[in-house]
Protein backbone atom coordinates (compact mmCIF):
# COMPACT_ATOMS: atom_id res chain seq x y z
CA UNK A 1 130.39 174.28 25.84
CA UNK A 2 132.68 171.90 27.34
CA UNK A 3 135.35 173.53 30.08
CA UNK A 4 138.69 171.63 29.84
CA UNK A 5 141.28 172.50 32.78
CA UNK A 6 144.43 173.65 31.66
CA UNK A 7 147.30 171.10 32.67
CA UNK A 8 150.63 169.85 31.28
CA UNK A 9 150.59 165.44 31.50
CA UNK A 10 153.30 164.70 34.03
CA UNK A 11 154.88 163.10 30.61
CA UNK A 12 155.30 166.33 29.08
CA UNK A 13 156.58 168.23 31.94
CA UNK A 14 159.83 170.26 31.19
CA UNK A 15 161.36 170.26 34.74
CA UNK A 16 160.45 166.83 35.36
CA UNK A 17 162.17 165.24 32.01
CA UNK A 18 164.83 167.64 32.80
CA UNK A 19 165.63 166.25 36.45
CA UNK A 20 165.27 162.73 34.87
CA UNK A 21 167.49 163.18 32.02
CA UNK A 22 170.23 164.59 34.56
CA UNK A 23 170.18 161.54 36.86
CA UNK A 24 170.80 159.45 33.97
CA UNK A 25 174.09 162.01 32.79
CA UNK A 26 174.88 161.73 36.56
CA UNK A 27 174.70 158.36 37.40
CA UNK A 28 174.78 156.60 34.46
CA UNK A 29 177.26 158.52 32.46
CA UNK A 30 180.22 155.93 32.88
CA UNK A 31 181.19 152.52 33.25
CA UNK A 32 182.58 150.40 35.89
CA UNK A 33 186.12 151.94 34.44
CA UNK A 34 185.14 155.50 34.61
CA UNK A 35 185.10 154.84 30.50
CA UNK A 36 182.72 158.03 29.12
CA UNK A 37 179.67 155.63 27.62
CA UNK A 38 176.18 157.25 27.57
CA UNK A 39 175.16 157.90 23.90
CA UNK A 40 172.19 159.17 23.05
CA UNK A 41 170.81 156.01 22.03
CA UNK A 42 171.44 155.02 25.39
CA UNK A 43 170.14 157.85 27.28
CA UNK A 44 167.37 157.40 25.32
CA UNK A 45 166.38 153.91 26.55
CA UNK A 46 167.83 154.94 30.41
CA UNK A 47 165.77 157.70 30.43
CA UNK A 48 162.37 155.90 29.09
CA UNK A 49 163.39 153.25 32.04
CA UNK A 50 163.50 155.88 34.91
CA UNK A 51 160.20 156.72 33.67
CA UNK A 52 158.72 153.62 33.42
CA UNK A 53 160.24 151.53 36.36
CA UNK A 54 157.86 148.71 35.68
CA UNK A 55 160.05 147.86 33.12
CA UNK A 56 163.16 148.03 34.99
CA UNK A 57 162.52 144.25 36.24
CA UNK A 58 162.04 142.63 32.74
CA UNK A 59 164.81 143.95 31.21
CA UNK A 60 167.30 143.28 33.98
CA UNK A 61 165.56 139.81 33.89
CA UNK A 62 166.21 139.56 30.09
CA UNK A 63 170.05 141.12 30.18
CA UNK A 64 170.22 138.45 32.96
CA UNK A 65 170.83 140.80 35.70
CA UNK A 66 170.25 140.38 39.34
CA UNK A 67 166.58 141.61 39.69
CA UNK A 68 164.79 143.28 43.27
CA UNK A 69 162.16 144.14 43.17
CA UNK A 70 160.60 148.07 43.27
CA UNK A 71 158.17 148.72 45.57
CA UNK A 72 154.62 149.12 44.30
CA UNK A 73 153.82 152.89 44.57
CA UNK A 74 156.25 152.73 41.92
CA UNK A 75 155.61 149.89 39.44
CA UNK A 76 151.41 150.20 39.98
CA UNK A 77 150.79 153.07 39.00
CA UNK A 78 148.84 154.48 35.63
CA UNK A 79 152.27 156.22 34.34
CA UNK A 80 154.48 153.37 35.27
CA UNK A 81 152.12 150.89 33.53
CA UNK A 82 151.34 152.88 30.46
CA UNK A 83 153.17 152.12 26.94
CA UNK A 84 154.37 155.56 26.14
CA UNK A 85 157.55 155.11 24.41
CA UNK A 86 157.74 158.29 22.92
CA UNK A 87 161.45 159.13 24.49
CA UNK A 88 162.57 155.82 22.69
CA UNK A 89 161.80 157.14 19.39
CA UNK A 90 161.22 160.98 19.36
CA UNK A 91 164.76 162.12 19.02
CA UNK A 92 163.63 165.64 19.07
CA UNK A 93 162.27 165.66 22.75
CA UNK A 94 165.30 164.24 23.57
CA UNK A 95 167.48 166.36 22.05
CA UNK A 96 165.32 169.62 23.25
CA UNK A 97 166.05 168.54 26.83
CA UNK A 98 169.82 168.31 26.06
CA UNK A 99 169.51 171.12 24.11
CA UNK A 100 168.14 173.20 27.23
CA UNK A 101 170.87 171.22 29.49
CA UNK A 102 173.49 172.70 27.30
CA UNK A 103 172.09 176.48 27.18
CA UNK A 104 172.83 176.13 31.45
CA UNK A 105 176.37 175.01 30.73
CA UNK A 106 175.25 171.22 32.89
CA UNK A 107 176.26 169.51 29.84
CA UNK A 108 179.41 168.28 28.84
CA UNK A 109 179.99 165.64 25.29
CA UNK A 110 182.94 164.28 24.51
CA UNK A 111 183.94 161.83 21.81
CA UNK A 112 184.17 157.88 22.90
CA UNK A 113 187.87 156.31 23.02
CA UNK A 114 187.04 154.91 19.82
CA UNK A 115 185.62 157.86 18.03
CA UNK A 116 182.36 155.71 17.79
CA UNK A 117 180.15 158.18 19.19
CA UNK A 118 179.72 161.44 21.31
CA UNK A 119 179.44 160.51 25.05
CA UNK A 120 177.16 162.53 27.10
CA UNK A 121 177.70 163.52 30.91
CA UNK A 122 177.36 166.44 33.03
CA UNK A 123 179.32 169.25 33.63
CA UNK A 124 180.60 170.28 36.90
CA UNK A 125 178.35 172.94 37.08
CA UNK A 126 175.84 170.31 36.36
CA UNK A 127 176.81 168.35 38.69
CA UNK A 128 176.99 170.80 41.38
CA UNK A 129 173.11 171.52 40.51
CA UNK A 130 172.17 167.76 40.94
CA UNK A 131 174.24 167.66 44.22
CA UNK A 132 171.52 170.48 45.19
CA UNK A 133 169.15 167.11 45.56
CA UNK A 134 171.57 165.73 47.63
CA UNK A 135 171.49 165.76 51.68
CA UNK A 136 174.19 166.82 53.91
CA UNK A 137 174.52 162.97 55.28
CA UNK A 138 174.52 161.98 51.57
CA UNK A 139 171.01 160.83 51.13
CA UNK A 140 169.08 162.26 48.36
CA UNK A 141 166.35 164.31 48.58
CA UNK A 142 162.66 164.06 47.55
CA UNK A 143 161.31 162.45 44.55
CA UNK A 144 165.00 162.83 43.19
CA UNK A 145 165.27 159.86 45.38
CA UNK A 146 163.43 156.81 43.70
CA UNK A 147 164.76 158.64 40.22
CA UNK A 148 168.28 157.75 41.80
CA UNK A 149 167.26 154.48 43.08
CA UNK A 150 165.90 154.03 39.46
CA UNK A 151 169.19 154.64 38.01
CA UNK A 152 171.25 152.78 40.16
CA UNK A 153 168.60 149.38 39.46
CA UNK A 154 169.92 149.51 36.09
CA UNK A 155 173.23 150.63 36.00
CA UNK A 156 174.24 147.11 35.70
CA UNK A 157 173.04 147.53 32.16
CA UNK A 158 175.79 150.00 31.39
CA UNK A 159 178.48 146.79 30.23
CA UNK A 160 176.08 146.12 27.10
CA UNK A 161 176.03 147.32 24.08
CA UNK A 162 172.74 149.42 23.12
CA UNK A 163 172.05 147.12 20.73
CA UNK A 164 171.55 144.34 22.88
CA UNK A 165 169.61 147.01 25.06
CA UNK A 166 167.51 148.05 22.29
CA UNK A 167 166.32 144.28 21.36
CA UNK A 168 165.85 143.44 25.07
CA UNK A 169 163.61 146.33 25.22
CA UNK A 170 161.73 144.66 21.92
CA UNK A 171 161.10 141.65 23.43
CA UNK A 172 159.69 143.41 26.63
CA UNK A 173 157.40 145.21 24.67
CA UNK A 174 156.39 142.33 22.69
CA UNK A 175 155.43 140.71 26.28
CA UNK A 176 157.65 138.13 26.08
């Protein structure tokens, strides 16, 4: 009889996708204008990026962004270098995690200046949860901290449309 060890894959990990999922609300949550303008199609594709920062590079070199490059215990490593896009089309895991944002009041959703779809962001007391990551001297804390620098790599990609996000991740998938 074979003995498998119970463990949860790092992928699956509530807490983790949870921590993730609030540094994009946090820092990705609004444009240049402070204009509300994270939908969830575009969480979706922030929060598969924090996740995979591998990618990070090719896209910003596709969306013709200024790329820098990560430093390797980051982009070489099994996880970073897998193709698990699962968060890109599972809505459902998605929506659990906001789902279990929302039941401890850290998410707020309000509707775009157009009406064309629901923005997400966090609340205050959200935000006064993430700030919990966040140093006295400002720095942040921990792993938090390449999730952060993560977020602010492609933050830049905030001023297109998730459409054009959505083929650019295509054609970085399709190794091109």
């Amino acid at each position: 009889m074979k003995k498998v060890l119970p463990f949860i894959a790092i992928d699956e990990e509530l807490e983790f996708n949870l921590v993730i999922t609030m540094v994009a609300l946090s820092w990705l949550s609004h444009d240049s204008k402070s204009r509300p303008i994270l939908s969830f199609e575009r969480l979706q594709c922030y929060v598969y990026l924090i996740k995979n920062p591998a990618r990070i590079g090719q896209v910003l070199f596709h969306a013709g962004k200024k790329v820098s490059a990560l430093e390797t215990r980051y982009t070489y490593t099994i996880e970073s270098m897998s193709g698990n896009v699962d968060i890109l089309f599972d809505r459902d895991k998605l929506r659990s995690l906001l789902t279990k944002l929302a039941r401890f009041r850290f998410l707020s959703c309000i509707e775009s200046e157009k009406g064309e779809f629901l923005a997400y962001s966090l609340s205050e007391k959200g935000q006064d949860f993430i700030k919990s990551f966040v140093g006295a001297d400002g720095s942040v804390n921990g792993y938090a901290a390449s999730l952060v620098e993560f977020a602010d790599r492609i933050s830049s990609l905030n001023s297109l449309p998730v459409s054009k996000l959505n083929s650019i991740l295509n054609l970085v998938f399709k190794g091109e």
